[in-house]
N, C-alpha and C. Protein backbone atom coordinates (compact mmCIF):
# COMPACT_ATOMS: atom_id res chain seq x y z
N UNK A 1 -76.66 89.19 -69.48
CA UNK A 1 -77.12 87.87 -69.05
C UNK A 1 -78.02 88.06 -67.83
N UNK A 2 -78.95 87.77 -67.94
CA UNK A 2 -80.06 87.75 -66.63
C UNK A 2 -79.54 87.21 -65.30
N UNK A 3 -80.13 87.45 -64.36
CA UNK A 3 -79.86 87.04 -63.34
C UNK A 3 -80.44 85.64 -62.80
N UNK A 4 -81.17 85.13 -63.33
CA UNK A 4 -82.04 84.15 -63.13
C UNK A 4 -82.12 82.91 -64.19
N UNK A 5 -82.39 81.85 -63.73
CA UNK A 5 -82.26 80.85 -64.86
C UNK A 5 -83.30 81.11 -65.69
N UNK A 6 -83.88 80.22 -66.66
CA UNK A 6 -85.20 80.56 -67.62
C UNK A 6 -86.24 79.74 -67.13
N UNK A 7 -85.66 78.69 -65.91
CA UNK A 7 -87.14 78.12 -65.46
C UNK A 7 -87.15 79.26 -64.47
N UNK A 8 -86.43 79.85 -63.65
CA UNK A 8 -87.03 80.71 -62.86
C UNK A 8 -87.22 81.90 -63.36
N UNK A 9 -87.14 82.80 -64.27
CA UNK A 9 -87.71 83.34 -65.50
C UNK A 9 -89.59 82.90 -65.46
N UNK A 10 -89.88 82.22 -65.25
CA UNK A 10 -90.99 81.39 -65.99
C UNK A 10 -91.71 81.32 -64.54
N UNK A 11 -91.37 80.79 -63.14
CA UNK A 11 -91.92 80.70 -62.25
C UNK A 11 -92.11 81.90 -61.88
N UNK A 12 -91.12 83.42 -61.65
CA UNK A 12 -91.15 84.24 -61.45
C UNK A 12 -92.60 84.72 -62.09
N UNK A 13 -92.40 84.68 -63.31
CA UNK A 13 -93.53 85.47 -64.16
C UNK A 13 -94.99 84.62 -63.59
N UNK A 14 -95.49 83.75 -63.69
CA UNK A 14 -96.20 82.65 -62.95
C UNK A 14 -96.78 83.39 -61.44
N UNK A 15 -95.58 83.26 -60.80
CA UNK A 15 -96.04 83.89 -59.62
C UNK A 15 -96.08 85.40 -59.72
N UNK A 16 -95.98 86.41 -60.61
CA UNK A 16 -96.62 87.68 -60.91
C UNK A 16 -97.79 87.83 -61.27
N UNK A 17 -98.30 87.12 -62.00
CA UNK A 17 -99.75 86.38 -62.75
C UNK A 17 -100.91 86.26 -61.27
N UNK A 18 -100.10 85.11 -60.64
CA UNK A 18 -100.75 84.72 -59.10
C UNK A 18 -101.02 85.78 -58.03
N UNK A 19 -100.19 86.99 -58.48
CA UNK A 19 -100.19 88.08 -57.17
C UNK A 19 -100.76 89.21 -58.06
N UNK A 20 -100.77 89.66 -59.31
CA UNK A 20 -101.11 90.56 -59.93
C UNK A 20 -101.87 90.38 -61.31
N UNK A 21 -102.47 89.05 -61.61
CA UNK A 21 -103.23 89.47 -62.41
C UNK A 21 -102.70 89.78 -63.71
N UNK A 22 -103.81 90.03 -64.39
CA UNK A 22 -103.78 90.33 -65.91
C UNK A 22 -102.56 91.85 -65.89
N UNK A 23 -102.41 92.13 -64.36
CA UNK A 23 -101.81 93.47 -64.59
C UNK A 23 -100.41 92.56 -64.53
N UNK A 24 -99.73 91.97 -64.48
CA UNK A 24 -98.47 91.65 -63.99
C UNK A 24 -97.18 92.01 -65.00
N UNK A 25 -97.57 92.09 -66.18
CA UNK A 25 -96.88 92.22 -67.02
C UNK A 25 -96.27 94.01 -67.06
N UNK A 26 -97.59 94.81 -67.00
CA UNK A 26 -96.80 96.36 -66.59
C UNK A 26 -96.74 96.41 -64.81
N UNK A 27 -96.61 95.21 -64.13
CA UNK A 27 -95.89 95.93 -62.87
C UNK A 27 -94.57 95.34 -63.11
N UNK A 28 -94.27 94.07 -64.01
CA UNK A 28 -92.73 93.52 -63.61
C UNK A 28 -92.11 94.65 -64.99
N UNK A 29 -93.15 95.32 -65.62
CA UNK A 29 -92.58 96.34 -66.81
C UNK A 29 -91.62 97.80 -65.82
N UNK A 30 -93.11 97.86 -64.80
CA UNK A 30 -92.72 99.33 -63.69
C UNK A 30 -91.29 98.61 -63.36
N UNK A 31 -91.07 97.69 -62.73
CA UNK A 31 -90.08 97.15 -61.77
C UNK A 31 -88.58 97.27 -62.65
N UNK A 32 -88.69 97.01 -64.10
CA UNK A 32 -87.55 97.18 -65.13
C UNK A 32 -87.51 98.25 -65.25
N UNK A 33 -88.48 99.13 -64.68
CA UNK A 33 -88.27 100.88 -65.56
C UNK A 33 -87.43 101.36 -64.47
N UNK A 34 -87.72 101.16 -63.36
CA UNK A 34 -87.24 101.47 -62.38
C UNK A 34 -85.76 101.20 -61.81
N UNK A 35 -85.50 99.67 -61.95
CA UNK A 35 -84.48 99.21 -62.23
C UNK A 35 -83.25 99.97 -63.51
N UNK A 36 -83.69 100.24 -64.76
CA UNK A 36 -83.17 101.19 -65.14
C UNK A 36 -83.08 102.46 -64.72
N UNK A 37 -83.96 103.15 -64.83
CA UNK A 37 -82.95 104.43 -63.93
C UNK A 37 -82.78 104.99 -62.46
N UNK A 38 -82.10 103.46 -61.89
CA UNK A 38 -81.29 103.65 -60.50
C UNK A 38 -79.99 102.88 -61.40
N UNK A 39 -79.70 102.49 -62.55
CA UNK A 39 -78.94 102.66 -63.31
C UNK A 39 -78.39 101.22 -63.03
N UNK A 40 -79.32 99.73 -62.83
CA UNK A 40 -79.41 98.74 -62.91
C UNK A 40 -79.87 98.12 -64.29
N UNK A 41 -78.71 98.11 -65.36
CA UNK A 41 -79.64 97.45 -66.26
C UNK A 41 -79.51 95.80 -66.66
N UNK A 42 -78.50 94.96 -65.63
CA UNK A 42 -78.93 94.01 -65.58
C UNK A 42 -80.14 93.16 -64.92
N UNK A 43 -80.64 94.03 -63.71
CA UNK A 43 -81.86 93.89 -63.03
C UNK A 43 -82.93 94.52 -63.72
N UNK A 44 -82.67 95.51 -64.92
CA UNK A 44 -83.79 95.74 -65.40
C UNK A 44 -84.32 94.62 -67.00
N UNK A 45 -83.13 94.22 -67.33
CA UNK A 45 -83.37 93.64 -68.49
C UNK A 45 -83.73 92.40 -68.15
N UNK A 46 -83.44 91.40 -66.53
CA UNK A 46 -84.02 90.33 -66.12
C UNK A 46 -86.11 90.45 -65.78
N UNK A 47 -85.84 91.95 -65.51
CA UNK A 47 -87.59 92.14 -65.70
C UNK A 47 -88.13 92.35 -66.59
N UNK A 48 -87.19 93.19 -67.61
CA UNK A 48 -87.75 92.96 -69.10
C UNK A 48 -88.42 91.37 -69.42
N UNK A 49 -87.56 90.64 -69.26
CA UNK A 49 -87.85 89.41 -69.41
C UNK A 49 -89.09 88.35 -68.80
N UNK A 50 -89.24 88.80 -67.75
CA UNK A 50 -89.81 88.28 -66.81
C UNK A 50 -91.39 89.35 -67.00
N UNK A 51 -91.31 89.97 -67.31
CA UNK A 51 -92.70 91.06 -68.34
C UNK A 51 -93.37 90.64 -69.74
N UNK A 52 -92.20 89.72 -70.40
CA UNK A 52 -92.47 89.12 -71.74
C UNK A 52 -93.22 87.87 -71.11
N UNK A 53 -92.01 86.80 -70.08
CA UNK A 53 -93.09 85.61 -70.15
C UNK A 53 -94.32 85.74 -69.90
N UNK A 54 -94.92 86.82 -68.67
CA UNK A 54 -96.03 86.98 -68.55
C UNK A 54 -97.12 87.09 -69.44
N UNK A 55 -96.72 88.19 -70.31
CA UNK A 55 -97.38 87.83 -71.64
C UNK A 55 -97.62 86.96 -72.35
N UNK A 56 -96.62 86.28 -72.31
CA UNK A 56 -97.12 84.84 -73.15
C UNK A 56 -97.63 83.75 -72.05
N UNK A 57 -97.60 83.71 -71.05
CA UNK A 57 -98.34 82.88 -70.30
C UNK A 57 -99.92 83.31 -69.87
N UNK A 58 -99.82 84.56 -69.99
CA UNK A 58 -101.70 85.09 -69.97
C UNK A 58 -102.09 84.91 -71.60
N UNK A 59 -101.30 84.89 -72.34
CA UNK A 59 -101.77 85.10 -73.69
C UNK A 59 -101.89 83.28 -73.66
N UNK A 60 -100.95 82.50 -73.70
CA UNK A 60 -102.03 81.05 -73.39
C UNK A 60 -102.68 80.71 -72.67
N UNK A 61 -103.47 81.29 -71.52
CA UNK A 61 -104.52 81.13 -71.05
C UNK A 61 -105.46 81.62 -71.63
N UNK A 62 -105.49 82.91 -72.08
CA UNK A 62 -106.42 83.42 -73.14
C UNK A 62 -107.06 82.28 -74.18
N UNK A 63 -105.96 81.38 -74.44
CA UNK A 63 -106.51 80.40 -76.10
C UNK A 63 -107.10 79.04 -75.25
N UNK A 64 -106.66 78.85 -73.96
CA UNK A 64 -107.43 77.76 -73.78
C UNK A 64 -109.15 77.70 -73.36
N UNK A 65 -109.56 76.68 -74.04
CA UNK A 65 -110.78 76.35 -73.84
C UNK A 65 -111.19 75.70 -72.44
């Protein structure tokens, strides 16, 4: 279970977007890798997560006109 609700899931990723760009998705990816092996994998699977919304929130900016 993540650590975070799914709206903050969503703001989190949002504000990765705001600080990093099209890159945000492989730094909150680095941040889960990392998180796994210091042998955190509930902090890593909340960045897993938080690596996906990003994706889909640059990927709908991508479609808007």
């Amino acid at each position: 279970m993540p650590l975070l609700s799914d709206a903050d899931l969503w703001r989190t990723a949002d504000i990765m977007i705001d600080s990093h760009g099209s890159n945000a998705p492989a730094v909150a990816t680095g941040w889960a890798e990392w998180l796994e092996a210091s042998g955190d994998e509930e902090g890593a699977a909340t960045w897993q997560l938080i690596a996906q919304r990003c994706e889909a929130l640059l990927n709908e900016e991508g479609t808007r006109q």
